[in-house]
PDB file of N, CA and C in Angstrom:
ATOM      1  N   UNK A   1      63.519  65.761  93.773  1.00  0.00           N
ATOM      2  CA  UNK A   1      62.613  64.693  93.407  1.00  0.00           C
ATOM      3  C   UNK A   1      63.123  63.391  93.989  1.00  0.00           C
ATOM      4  N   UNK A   2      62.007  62.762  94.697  1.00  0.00           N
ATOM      5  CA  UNK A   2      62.729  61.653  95.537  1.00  0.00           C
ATOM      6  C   UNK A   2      63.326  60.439  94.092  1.00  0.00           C
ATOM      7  N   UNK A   3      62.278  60.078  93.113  1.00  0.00           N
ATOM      8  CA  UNK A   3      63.142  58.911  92.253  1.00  0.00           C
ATOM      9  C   UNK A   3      63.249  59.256  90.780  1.00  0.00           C
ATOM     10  N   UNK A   4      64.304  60.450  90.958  1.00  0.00           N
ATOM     11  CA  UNK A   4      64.678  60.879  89.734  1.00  0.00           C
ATOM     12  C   UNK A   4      65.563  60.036  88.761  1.00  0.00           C
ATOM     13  N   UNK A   5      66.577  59.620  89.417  1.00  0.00           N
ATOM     14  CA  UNK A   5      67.366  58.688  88.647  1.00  0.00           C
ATOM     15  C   UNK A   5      66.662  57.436  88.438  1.00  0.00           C
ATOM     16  N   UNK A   6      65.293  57.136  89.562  1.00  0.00           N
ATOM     17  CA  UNK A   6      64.929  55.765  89.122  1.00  0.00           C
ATOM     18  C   UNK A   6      63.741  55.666  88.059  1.00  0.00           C
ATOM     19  N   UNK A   7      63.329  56.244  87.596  1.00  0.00           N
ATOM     20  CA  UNK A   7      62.057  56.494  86.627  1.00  0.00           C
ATOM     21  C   UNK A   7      62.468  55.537  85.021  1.00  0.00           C
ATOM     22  N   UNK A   8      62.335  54.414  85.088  1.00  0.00           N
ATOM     23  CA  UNK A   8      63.348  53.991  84.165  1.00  0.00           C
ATOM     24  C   UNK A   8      61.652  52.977  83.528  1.00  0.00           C
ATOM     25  N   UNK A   9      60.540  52.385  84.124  1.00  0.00           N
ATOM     26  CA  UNK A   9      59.543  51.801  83.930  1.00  0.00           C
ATOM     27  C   UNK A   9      58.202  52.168  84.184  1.00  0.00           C
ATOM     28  N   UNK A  10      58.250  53.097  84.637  1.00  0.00           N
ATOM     29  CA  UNK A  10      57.072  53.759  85.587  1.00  0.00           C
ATOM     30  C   UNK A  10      55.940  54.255  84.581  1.00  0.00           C
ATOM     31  N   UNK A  11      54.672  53.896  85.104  1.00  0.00           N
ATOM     32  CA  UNK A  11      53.318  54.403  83.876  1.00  0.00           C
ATOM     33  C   UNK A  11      52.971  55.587  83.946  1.00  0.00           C
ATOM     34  N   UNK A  12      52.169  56.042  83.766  1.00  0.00           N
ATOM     35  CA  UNK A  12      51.123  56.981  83.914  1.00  0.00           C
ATOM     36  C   UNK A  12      50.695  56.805  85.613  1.00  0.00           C
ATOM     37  N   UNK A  13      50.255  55.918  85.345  1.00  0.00           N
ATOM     38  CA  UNK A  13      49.493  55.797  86.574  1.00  0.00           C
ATOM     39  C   UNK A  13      50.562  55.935  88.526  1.00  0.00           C
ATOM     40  N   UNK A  14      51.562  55.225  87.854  1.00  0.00           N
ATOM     41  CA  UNK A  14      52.395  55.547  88.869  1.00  0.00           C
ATOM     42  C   UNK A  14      52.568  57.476  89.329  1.00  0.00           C
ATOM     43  N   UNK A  15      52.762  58.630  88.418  1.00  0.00           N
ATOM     44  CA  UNK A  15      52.627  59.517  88.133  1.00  0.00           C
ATOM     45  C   UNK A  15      51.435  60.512  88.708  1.00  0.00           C
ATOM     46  N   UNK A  16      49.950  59.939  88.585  1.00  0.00           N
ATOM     47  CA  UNK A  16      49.057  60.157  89.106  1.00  0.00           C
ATOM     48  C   UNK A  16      48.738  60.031  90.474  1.00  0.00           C
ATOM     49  N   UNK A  17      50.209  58.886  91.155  1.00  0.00           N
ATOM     50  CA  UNK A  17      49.475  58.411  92.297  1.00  0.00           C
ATOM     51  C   UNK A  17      50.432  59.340  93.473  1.00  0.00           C
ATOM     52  N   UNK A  18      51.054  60.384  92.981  1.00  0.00           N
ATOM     53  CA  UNK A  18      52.684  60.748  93.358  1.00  0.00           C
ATOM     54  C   UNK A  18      51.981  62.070  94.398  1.00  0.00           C
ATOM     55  N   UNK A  19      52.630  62.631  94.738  1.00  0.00           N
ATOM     56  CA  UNK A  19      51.862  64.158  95.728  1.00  0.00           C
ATOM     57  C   UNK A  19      52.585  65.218  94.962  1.00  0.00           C
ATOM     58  N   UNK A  20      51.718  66.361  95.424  1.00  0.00           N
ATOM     59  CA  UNK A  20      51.333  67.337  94.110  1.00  0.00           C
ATOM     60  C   UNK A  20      52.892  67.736  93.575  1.00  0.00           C
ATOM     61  N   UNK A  21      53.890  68.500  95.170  1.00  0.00           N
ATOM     62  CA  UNK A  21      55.405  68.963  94.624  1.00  0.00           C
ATOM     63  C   UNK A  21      56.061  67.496  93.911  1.00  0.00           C
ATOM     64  N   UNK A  22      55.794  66.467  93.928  1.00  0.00           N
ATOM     65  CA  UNK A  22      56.689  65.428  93.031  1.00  0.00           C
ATOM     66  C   UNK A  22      55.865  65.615  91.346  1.00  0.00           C
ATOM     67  N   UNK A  23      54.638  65.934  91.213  1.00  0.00           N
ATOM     68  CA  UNK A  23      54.222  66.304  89.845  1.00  0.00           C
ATOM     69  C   UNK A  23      54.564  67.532  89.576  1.00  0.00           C
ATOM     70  N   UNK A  24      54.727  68.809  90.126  1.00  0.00           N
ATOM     71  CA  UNK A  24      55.146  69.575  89.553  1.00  0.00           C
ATOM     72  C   UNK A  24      56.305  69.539  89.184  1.00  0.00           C
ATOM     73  N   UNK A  25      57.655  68.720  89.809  1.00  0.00           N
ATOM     74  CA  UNK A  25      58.758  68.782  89.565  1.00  0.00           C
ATOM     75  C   UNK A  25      59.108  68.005  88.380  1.00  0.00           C
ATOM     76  N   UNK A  26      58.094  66.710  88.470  1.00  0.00           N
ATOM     77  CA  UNK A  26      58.060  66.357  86.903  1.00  0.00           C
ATOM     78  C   UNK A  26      57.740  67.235  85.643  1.00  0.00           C
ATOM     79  N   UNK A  27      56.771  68.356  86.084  1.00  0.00           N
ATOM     80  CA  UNK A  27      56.398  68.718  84.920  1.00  0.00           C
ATOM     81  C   UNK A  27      57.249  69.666  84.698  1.00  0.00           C
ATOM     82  N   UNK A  28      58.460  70.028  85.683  1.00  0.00           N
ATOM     83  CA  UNK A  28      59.618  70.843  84.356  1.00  0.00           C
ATOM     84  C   UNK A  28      60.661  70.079  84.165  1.00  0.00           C
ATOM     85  N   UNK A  29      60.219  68.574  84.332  1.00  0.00           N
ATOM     86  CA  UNK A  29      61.486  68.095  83.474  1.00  0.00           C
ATOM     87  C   UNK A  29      60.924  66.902  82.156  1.00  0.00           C
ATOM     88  N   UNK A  30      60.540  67.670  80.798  1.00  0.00           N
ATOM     89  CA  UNK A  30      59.236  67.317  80.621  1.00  0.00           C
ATOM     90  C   UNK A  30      60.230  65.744  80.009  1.00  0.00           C
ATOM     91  N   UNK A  31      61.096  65.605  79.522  1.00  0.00           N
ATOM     92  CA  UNK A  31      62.014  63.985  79.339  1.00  0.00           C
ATOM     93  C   UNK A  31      61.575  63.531  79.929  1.00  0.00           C
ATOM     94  N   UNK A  32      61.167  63.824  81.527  1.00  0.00           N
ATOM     95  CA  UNK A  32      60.249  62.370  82.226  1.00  0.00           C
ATOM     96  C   UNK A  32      59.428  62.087  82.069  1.00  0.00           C
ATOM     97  N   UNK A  33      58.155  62.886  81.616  1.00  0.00           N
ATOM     98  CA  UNK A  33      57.275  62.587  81.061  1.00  0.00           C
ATOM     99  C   UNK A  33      57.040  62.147  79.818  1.00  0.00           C
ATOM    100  N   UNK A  34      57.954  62.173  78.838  1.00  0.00           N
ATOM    101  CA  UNK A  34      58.264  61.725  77.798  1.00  0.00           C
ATOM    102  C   UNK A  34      58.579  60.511  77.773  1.00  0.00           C
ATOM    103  N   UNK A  35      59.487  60.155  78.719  1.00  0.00           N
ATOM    104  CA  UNK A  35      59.898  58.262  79.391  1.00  0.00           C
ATOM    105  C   UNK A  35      58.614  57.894  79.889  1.00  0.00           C
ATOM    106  N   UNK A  36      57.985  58.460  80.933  1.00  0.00           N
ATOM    107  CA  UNK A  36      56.730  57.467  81.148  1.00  0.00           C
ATOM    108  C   UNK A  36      55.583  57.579  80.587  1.00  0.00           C
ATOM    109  N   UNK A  37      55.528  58.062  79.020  1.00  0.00           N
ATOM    110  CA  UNK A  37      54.736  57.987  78.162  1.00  0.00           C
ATOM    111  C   UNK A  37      54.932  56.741  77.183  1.00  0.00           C
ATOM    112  N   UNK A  38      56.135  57.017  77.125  1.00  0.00           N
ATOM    113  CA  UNK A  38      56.717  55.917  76.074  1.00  0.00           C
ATOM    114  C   UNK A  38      56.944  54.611  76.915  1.00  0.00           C
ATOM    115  N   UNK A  39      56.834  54.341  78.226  1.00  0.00           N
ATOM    116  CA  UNK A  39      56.514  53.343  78.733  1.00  0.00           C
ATOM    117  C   UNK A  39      55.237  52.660  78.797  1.00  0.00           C
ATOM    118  N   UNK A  40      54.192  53.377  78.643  1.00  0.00           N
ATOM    119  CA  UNK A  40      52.948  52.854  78.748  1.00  0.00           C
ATOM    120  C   UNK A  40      52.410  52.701  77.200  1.00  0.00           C
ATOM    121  N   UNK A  41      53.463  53.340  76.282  1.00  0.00           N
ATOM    122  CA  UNK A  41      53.088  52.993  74.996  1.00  0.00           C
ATOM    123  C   UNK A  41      53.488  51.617  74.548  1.00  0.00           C
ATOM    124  N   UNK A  42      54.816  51.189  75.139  1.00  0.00           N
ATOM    125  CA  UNK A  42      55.540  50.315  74.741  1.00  0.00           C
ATOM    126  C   UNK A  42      54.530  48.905  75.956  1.00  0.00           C
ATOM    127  N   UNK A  43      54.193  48.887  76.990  1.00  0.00           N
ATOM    128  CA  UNK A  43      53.348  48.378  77.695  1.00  0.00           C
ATOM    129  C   UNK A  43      51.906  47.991  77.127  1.00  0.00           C
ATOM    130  N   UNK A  44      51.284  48.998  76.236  1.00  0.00           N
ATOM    131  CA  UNK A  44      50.128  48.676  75.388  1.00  0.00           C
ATOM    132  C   UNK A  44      50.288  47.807  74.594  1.00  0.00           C
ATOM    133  N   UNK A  45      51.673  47.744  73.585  1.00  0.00           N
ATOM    134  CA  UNK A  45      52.080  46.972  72.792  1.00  0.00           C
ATOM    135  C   UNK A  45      52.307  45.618  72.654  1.00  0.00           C
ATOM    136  N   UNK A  46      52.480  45.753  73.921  1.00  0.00           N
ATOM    137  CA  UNK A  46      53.482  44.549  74.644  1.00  0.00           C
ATOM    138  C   UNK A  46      52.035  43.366  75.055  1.00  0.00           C
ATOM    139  N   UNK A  47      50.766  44.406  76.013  1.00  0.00           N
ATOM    140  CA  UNK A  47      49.965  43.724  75.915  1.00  0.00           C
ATOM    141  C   UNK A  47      49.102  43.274  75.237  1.00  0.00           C
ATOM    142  N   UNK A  48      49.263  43.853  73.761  1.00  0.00           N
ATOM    143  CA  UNK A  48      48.234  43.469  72.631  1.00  0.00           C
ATOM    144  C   UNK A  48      48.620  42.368  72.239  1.00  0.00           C
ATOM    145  N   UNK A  49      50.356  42.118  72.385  1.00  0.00           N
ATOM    146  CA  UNK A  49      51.004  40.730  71.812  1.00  0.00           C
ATOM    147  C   UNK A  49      50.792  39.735  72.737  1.00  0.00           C
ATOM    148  N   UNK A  50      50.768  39.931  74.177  1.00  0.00           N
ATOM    149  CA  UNK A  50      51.057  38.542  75.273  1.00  0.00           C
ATOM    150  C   UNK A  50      49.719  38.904  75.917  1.00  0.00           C
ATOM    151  N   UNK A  51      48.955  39.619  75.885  1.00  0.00           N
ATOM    152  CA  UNK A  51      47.891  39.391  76.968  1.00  0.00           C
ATOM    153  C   UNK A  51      48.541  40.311  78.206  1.00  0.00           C
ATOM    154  N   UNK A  52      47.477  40.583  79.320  1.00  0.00           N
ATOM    155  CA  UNK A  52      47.821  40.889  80.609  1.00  0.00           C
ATOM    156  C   UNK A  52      48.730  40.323  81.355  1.00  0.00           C
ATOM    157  N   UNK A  53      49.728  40.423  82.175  1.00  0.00           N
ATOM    158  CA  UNK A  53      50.543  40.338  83.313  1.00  0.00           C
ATOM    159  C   UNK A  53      49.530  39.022  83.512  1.00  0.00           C
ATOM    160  N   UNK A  54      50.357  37.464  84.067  1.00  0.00           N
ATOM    161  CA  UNK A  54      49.876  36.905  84.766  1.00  0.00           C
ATOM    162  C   UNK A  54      48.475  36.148  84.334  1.00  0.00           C
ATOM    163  N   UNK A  55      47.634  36.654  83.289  1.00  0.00           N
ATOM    164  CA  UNK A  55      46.439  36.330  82.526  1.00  0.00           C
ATOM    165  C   UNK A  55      46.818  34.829  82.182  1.00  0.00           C
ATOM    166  N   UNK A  56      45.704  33.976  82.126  1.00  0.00           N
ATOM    167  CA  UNK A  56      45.642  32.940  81.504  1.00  0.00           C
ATOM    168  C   UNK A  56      44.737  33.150  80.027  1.00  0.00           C
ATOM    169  N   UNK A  57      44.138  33.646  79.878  1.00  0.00           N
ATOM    170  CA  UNK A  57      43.857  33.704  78.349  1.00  0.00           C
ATOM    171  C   UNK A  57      44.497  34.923  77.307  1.00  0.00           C
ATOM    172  N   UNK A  58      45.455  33.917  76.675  1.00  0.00           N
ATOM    173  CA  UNK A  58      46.591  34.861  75.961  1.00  0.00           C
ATOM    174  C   UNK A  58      46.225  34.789  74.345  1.00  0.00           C
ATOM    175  N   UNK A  59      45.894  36.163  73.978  1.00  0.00           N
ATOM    176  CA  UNK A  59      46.021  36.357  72.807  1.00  0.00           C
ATOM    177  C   UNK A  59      47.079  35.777  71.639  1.00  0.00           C
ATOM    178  N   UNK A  60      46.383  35.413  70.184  1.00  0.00           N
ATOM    179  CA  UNK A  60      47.492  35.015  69.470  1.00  0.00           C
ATOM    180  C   UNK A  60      48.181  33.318  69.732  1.00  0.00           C
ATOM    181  N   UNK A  61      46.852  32.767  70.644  1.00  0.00           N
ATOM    182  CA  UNK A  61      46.505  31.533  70.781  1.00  0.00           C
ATOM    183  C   UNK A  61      48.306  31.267  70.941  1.00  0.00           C
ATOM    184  N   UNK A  62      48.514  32.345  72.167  1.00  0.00           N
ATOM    185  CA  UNK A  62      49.822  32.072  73.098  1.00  0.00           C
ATOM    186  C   UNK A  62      51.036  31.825  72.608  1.00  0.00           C
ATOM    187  N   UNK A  63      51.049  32.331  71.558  1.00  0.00           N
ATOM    188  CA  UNK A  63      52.805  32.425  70.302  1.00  0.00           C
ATOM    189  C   UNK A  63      53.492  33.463  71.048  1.00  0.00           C
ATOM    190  N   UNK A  64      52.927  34.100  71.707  1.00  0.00           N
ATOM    191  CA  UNK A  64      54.086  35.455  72.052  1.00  0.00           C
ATOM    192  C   UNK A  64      54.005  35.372  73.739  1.00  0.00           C
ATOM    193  N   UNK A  65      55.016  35.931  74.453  1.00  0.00           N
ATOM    194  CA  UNK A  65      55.377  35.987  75.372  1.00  0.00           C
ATOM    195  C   UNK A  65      56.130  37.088  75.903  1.00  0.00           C
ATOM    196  N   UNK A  66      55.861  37.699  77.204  1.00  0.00           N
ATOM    197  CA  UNK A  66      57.043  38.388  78.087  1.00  0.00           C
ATOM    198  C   UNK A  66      58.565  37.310  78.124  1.00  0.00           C
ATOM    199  N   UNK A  67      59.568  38.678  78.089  1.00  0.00           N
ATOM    200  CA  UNK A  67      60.813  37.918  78.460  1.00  0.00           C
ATOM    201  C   UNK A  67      61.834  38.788  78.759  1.00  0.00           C
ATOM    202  N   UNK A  68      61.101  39.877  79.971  1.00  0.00           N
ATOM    203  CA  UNK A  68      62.574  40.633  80.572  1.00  0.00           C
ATOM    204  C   UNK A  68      62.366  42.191  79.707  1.00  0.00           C
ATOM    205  N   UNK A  69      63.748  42.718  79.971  1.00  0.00           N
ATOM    206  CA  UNK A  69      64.019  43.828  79.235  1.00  0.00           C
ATOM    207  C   UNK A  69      65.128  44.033  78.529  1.00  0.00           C
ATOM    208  N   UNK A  70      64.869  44.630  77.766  1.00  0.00           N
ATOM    209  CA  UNK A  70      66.598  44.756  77.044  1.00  0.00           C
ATOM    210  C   UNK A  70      67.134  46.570  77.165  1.00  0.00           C
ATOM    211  N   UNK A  71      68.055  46.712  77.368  1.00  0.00           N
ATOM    212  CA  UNK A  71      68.449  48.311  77.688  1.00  0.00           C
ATOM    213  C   UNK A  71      67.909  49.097  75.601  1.00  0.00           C
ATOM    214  N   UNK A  72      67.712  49.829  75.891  1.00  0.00           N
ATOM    215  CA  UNK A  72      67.560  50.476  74.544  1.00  0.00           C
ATOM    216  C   UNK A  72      67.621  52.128  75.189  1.00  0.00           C
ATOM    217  N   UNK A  73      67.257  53.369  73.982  1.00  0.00           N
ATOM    218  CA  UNK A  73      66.891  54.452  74.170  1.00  0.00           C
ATOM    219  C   UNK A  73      66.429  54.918  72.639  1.00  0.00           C
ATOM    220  N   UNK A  74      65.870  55.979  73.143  1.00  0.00           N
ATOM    221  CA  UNK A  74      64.634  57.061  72.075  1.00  0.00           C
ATOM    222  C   UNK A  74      65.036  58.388  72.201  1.00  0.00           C
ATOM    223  N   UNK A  75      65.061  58.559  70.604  1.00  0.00           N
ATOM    224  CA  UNK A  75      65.562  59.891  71.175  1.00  0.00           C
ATOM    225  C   UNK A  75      64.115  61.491  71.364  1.00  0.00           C
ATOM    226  N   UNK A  76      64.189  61.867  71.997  1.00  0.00           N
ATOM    227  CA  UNK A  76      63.168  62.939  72.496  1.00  0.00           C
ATOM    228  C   UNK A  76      63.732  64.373  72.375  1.00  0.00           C
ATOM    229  N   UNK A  77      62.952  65.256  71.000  1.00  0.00           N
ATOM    230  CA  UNK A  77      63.703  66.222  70.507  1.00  0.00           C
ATOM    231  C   UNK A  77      64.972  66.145  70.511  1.00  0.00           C
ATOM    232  N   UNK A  78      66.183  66.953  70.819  1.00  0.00           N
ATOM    233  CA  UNK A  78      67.373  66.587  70.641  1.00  0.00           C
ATOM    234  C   UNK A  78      68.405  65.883  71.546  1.00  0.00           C
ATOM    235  N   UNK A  79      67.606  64.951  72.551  1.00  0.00           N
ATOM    236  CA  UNK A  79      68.310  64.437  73.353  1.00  0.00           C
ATOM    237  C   UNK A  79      67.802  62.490  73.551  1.00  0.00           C
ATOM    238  N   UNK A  80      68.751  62.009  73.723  1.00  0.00           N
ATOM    239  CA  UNK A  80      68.692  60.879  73.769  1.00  0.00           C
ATOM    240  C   UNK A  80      68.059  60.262  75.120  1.00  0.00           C
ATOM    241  N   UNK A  81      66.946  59.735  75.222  1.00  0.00           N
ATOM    242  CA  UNK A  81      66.453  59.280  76.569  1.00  0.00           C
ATOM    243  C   UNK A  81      66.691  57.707  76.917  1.00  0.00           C
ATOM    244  N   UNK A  82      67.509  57.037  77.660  1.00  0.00           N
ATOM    245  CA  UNK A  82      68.052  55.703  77.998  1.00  0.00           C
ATOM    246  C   UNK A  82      66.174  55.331  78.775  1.00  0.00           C
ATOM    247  N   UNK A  83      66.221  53.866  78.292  1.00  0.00           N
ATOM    248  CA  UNK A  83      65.045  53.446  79.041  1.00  0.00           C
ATOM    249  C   UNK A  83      64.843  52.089  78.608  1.00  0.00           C
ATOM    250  N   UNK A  84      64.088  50.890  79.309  1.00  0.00           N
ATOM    251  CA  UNK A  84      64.010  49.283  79.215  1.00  0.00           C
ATOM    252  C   UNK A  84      63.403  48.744  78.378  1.00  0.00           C
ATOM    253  N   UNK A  85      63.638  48.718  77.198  1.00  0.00           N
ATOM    254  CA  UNK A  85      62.536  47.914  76.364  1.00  0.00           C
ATOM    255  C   UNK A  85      62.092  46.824  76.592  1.00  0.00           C
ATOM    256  N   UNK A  86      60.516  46.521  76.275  1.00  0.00           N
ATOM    257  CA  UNK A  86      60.466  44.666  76.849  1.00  0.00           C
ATOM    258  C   UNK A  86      60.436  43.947  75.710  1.00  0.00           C
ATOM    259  N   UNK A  87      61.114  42.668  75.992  1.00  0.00           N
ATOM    260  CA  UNK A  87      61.146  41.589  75.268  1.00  0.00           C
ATOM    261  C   UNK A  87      60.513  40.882  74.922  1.00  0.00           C
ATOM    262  N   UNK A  88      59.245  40.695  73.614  1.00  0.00           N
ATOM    263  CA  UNK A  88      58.576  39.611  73.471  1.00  0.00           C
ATOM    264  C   UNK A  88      59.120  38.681  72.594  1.00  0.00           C
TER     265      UNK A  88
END
């Protein structure tokens, strides 16, 4: 898999856009898919609080904000998955 070690932010959509042997190889390592699930969950979240990337009309009459990432991890059945939480 060409960015196995790098899969650390990546959506869904990144995933979808990949060629077919890089999805199958994801799909037996299902922790990655588990990380870029929980990225686009944590991304939904993130945009319900600050609005879109770059948007000028920010929800919450603009109290909340992006600010980076902080290292965290989740654990996924019995293994611990390292991955970037974002900072609002």
């Amino acid at each position: 898999m060409i960015k196995s070690s790098e899969i650390n932010r990546e959506k869904m959509s990144w995933l979808m856009t990949q060629p077919l042997d890089i999805k199958a190889e994801i799909l037996t390592q299902h922790f990655e898919i588990g990380r870029i699930l929980i990225n686009a969950i944590l991304e939904e979240e993130v945009s319900g609080y600050t609005g879109q990337r770059y948007a000028r009309n920010k929800p919450h009459e603009g109290r909340y904000y992006r600010h980076g990432f902080n290292p965290g991890s989740v654990n996924l059945g019995s293994q611990k998955i390292r991955l970037d939480v974002p900072s609002v």
